[in-house]
Protein backbone atom coordinates (compact mmCIF):
# COMPACT_ATOMS: atom_id res chain seq x y z
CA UNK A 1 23.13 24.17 1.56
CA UNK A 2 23.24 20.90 3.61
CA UNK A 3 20.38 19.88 6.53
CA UNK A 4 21.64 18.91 9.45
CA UNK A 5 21.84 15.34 10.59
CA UNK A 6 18.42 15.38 12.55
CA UNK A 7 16.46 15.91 8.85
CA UNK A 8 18.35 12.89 7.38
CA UNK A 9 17.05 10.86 10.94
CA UNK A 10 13.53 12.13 10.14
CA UNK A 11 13.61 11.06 6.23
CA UNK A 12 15.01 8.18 7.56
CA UNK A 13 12.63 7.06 10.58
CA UNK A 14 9.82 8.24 8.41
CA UNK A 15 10.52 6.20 5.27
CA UNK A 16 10.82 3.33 7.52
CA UNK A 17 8.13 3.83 9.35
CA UNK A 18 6.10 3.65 5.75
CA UNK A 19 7.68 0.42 5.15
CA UNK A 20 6.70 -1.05 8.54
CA UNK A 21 2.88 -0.16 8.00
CA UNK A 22 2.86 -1.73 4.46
CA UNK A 23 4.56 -4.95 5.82
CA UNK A 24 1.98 -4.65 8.67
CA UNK A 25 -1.03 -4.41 6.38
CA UNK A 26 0.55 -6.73 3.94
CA UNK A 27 1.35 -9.66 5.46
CA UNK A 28 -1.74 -11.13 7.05
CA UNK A 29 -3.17 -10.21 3.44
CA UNK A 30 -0.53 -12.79 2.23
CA UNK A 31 -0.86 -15.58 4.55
CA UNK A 32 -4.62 -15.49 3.77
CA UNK A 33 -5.68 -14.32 7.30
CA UNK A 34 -7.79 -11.43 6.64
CA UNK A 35 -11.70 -12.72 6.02
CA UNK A 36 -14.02 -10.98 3.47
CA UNK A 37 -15.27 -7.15 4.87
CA UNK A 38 -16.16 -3.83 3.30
CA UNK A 39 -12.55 -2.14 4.93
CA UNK A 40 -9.23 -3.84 4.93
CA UNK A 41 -8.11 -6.03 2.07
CA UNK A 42 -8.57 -5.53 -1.90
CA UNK A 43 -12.07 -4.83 -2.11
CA UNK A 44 -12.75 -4.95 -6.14
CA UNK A 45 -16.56 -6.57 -6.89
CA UNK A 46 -14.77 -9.32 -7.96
CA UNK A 47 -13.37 -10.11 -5.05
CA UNK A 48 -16.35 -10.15 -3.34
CA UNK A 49 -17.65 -13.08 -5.61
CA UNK A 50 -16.17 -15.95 -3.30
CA UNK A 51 -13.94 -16.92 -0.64
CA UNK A 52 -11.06 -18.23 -3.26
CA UNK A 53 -11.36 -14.89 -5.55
CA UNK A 54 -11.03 -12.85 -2.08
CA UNK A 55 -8.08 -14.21 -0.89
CA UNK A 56 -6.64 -14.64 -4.24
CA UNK A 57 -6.81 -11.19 -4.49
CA UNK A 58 -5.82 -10.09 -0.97
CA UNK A 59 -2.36 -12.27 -1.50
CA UNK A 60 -1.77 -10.52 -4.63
CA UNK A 61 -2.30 -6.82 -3.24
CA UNK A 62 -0.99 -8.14 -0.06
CA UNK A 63 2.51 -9.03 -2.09
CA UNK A 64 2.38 -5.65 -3.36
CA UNK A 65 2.47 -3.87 -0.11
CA UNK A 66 5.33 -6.14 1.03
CA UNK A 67 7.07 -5.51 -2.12
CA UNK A 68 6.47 -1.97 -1.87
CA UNK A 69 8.41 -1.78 1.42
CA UNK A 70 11.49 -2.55 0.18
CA UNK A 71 12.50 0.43 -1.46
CA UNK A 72 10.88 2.57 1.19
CA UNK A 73 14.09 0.82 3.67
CA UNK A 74 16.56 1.36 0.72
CA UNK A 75 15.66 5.27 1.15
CA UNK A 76 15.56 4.99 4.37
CA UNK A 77 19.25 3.30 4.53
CA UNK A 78 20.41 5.65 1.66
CA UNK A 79 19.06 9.07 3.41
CA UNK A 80 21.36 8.46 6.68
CA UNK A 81 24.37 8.50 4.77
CA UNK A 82 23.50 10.92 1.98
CA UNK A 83 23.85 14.95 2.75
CA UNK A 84 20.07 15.78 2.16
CA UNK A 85 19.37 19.07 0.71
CA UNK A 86 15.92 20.93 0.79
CA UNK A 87 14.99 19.86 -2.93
CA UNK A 88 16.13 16.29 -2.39
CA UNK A 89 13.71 16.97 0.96
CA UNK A 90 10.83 18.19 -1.66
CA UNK A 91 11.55 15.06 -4.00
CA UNK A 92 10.96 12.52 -1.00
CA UNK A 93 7.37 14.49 -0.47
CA UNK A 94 6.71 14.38 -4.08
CA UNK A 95 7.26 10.47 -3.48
CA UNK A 96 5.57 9.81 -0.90
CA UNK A 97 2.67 12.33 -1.46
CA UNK A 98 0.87 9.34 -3.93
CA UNK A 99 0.97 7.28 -1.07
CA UNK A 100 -0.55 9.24 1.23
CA UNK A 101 -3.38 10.43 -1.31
CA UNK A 102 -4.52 6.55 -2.06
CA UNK A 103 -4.25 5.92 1.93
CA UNK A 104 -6.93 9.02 2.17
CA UNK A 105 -8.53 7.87 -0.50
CA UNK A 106 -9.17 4.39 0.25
CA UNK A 107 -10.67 5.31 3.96
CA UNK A 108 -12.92 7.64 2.06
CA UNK A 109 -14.48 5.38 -0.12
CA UNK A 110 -14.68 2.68 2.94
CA UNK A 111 -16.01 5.24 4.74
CA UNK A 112 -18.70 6.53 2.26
CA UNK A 113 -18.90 3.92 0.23
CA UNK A 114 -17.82 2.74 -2.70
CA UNK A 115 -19.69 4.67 -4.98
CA UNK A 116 -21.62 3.44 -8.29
CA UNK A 117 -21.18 -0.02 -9.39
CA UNK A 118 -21.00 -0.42 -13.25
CA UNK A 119 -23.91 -3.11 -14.24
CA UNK A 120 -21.83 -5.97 -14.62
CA UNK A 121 -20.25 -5.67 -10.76
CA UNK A 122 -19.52 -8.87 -9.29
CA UNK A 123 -19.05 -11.02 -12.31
CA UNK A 124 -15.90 -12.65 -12.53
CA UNK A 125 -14.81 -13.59 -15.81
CA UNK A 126 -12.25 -16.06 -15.54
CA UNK A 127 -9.19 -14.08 -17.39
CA UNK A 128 -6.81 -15.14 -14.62
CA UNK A 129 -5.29 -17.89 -13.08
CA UNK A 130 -7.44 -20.27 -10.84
CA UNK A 131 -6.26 -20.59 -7.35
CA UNK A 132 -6.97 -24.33 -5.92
């Protein structure tokens, strides 16, 4: 049984709409604008242990929003032409469901904190690249 046109709209503007938040959130991450805090930004102890390891870190999870967007418009793009069908409908929920857990998740934990540090927290060990 085939949807009618408005569900394949939905999927679509939805899907899209994803994208545009995690180009949103991710691109001031990249370009280095967003300054150390306890909410927005990748907020492992080690990135807490200077300004360089911050932003290092915010550039790399902001590149991974940005990337993460572009399959979220391919969907999109593909949905409008495709005939949907309710399990392809249950297969974009199953998809996006992750998303929307770690988005819940992450206000949670900014929210209530972020729970037990192990005893080395904030010690950065030097395993990656150095950022000048």
């Amino acid at each position: 049984m085939t949807l009618p046109e408005s569900i394949n709209l939905l999927v679509a503007g939805l899907l899209t709409l994803t994208g545009v938040i995690f180009v949103g959130l991710g691109a001031p991450m990249v370009r280095g604008k967003i300054p150390m805090n306890h909410f927005y930004g990748v907020r492992f102890s080690a990135a807490f242990a200077s300004e360089e390891a911050w932003h290092a870190a915010d550039s790399f999870g902001g590149r991974l929003l940005v990337a993460g967007s572009v399959p979220l418009f391919g969907l999109a793009l593909l949905s409008l032409w495709l005939p949907l069908s309710e399990s392809d409908i249950t297969v974009v929920a199953l998809l996006l469901s992750p998303a929307v857990i770690a988005v819940v998740m992450a206000a949670g934990r900014s929210v209530h904190g972020s729970g037990p540090q192990p005893s080395n927290a904030g010690q950065h060990r030097g395993r990656g690249r150095r950022h000048a």
